[in-house]
N, C-alpha and C. Protein backbone atom coordinates (compact mmCIF):
# COMPACT_ATOMS: atom_id res chain seq x y z
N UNK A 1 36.60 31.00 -3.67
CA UNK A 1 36.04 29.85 -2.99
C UNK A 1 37.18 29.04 -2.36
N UNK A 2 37.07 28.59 -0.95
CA UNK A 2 37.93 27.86 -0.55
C UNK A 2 38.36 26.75 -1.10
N UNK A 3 37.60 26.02 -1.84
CA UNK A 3 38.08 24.48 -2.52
C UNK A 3 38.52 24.93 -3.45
N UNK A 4 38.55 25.63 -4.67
CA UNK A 4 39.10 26.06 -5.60
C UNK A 4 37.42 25.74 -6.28
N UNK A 5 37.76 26.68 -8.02
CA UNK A 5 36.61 26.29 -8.54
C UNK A 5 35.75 27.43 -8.37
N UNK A 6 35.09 27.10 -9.25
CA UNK A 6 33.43 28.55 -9.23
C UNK A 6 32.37 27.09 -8.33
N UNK A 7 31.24 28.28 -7.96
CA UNK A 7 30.30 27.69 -6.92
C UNK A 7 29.86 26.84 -8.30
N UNK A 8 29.42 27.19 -9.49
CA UNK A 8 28.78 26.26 -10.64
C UNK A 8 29.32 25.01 -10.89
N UNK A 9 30.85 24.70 -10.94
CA UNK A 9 31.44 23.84 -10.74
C UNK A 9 31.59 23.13 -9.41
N UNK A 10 31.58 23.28 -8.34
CA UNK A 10 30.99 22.46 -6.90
C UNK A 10 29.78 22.29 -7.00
N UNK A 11 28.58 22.99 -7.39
CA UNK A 11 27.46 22.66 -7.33
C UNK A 11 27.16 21.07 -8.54
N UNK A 12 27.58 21.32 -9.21
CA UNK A 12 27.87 20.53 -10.52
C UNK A 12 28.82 19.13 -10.31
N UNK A 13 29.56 19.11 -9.30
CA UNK A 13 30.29 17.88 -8.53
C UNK A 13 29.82 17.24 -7.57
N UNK A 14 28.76 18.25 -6.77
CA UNK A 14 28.30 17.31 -5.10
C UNK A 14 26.82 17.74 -5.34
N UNK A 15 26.00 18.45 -6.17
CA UNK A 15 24.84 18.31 -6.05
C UNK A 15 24.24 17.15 -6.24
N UNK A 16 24.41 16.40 -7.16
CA UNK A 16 23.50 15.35 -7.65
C UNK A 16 23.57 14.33 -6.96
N UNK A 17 24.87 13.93 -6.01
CA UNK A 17 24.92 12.75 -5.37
C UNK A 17 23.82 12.91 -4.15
N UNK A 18 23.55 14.53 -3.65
CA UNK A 18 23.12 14.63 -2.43
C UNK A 18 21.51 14.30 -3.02
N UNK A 19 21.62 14.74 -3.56
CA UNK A 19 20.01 14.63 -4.59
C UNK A 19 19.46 13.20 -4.31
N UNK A 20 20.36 12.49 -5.43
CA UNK A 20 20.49 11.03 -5.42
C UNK A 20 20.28 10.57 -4.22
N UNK A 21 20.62 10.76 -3.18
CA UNK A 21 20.50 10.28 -1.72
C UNK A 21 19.12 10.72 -1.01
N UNK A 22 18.76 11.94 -1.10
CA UNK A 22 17.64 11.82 -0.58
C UNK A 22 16.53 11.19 -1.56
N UNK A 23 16.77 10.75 -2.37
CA UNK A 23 15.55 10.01 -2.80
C UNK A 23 15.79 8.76 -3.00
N UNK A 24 16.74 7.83 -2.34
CA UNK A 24 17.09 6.62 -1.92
C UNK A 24 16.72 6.78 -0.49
N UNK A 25 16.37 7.77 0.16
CA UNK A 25 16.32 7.72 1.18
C UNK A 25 14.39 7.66 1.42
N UNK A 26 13.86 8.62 0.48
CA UNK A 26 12.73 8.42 0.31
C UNK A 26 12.47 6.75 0.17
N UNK A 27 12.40 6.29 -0.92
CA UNK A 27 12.40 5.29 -1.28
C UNK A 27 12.13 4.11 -0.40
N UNK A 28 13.72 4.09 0.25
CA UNK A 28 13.73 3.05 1.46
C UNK A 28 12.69 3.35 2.08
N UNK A 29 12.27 4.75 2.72
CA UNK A 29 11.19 4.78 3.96
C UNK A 29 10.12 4.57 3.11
N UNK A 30 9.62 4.63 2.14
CA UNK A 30 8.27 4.30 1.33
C UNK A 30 8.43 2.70 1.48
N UNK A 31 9.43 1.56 1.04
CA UNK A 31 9.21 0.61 1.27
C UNK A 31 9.08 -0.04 3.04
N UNK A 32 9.54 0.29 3.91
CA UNK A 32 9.96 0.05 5.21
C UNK A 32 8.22 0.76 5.57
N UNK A 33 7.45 1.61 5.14
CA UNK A 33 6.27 1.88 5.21
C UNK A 33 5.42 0.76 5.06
N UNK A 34 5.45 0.29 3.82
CA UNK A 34 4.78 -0.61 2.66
C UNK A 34 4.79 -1.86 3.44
N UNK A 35 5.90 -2.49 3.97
CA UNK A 35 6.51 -3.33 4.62
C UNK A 35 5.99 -3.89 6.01
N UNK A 36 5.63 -2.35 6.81
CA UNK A 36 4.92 -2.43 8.21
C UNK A 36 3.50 -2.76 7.88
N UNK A 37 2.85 -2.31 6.43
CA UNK A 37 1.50 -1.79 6.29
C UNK A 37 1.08 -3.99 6.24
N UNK A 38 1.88 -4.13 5.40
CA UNK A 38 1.58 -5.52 4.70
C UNK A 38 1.83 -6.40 6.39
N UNK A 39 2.52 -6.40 6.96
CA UNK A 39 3.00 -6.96 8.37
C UNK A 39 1.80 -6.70 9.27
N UNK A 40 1.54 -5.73 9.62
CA UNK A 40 -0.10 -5.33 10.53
C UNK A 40 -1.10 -5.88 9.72
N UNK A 41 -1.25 -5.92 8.23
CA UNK A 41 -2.68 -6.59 7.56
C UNK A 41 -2.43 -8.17 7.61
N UNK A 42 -1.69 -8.70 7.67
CA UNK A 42 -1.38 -9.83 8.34
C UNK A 42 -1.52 -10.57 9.55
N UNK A 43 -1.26 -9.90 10.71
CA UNK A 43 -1.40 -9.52 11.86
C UNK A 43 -2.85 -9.37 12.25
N UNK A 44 -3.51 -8.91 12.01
CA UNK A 44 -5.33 -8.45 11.63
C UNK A 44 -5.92 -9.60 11.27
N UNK A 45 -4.98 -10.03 9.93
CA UNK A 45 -6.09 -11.55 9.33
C UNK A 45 -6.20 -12.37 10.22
N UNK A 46 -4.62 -12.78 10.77
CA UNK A 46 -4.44 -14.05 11.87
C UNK A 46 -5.51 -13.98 13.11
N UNK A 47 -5.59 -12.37 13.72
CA UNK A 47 -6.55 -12.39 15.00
C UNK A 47 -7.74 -12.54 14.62
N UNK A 48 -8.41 -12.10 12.95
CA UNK A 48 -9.41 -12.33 12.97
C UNK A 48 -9.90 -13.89 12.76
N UNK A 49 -9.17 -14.37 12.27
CA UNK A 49 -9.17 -16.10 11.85
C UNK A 49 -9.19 -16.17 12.94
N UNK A 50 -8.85 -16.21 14.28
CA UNK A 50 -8.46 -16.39 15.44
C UNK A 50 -9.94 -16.29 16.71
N UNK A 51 -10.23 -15.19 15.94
CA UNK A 51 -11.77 -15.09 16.49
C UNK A 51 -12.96 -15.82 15.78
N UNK A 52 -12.75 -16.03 14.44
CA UNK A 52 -13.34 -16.49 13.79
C UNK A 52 -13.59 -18.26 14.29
N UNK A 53 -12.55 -18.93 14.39
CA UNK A 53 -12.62 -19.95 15.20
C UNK A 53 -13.34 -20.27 16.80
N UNK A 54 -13.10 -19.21 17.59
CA UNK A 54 -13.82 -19.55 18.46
C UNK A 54 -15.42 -18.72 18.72
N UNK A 55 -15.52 -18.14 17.68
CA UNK A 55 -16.65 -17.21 17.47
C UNK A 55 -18.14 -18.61 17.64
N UNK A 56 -19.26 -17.81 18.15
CA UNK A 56 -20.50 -18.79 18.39
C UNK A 56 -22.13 -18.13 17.59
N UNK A 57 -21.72 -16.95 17.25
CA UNK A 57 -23.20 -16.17 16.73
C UNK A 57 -22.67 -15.96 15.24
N UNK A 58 -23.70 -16.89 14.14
CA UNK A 58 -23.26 -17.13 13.26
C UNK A 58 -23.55 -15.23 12.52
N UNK A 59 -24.47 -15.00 12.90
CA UNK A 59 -24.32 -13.04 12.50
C UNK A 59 -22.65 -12.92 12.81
N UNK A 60 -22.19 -12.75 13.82
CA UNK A 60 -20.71 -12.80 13.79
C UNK A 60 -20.00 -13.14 12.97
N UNK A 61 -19.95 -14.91 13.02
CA UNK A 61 -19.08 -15.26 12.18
C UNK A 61 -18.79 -14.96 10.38
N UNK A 62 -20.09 -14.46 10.06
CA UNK A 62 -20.51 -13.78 8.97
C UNK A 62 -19.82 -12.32 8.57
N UNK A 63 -19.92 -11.40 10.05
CA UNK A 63 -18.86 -10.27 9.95
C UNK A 63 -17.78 -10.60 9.78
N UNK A 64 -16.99 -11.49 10.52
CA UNK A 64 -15.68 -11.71 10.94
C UNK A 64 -15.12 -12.34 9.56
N UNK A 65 -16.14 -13.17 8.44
CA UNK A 65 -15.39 -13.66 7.42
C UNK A 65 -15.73 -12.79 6.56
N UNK A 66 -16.51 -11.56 6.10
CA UNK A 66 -16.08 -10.73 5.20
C UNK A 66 -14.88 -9.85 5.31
N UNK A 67 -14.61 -9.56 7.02
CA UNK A 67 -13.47 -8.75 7.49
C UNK A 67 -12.52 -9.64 6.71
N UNK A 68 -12.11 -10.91 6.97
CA UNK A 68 -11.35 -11.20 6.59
C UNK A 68 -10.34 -11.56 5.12
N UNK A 69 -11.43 -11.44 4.15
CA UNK A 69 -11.75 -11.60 3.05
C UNK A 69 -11.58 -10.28 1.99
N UNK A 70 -12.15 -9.40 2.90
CA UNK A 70 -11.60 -7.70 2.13
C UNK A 70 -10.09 -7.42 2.94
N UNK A 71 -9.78 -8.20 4.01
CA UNK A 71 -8.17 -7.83 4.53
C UNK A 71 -7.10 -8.80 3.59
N UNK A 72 -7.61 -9.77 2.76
CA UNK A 72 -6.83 -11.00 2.28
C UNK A 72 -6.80 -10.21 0.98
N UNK A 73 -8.06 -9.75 0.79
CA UNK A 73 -8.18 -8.40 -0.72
C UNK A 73 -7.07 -7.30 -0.70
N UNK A 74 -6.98 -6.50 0.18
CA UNK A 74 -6.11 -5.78 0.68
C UNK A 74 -4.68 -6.23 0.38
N UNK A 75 -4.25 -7.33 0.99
CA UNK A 75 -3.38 -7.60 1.35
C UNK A 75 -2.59 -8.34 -0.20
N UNK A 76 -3.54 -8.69 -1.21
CA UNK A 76 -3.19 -9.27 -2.56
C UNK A 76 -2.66 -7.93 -2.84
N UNK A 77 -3.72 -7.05 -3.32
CA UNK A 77 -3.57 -5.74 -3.58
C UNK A 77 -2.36 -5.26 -3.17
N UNK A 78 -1.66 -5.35 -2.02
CA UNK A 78 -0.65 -4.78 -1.65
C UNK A 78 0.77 -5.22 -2.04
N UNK A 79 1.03 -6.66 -2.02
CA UNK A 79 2.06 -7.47 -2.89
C UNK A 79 1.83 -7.45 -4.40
N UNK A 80 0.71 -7.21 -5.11
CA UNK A 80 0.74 -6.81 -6.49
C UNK A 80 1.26 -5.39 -6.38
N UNK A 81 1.29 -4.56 -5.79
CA UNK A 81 2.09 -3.17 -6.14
C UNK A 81 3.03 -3.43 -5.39
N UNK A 82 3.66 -4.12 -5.10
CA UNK A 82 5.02 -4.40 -4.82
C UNK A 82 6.06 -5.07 -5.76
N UNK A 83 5.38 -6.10 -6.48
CA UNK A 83 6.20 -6.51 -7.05
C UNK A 83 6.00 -6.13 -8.35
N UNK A 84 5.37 -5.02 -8.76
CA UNK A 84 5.14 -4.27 -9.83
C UNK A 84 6.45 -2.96 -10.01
């Protein structure tokens, strides 16, 4: 082997860090996921509050506040498995 050493012993020196890395790498993109998901359900509540305000057919406004209400559900839901 060019570095010196059996392949068991290199494998045994640089495997685990590479290891280690791709699943820091996972990780990060699972949160940076998590992150966008919580940012757009946010995003959603505000436009619907948004419509909700200038909304005039109370059948509407009736949709528009359960939407908002299972997105505020959602959105608890989503910062409890975060900071879990």
């Amino acid at each position: 082997m060019a570095l010196g050493g059996t392949t068991a012993e290199y494998d045994r020196k640089f495997a685990t860090p590479v290891v280690t890395h791709i699943n820091q790498t996972d990780e990060e993109q699972a949160i940076l996921e998590h992150n966008a998901h919580v940012e757009a359900l946010e995003t959603y509540a505000m436009d619907l509050q948004k419509c909700l305000e200038h909304a005039t057919d109370e059948k509407y406004k009736r949709y528009l506040a359960v939407k908002i209400y299972r997105t505020s559900q959602r959105l608890e839901q989503l910062r409890t498995e975060e900071q879990a």
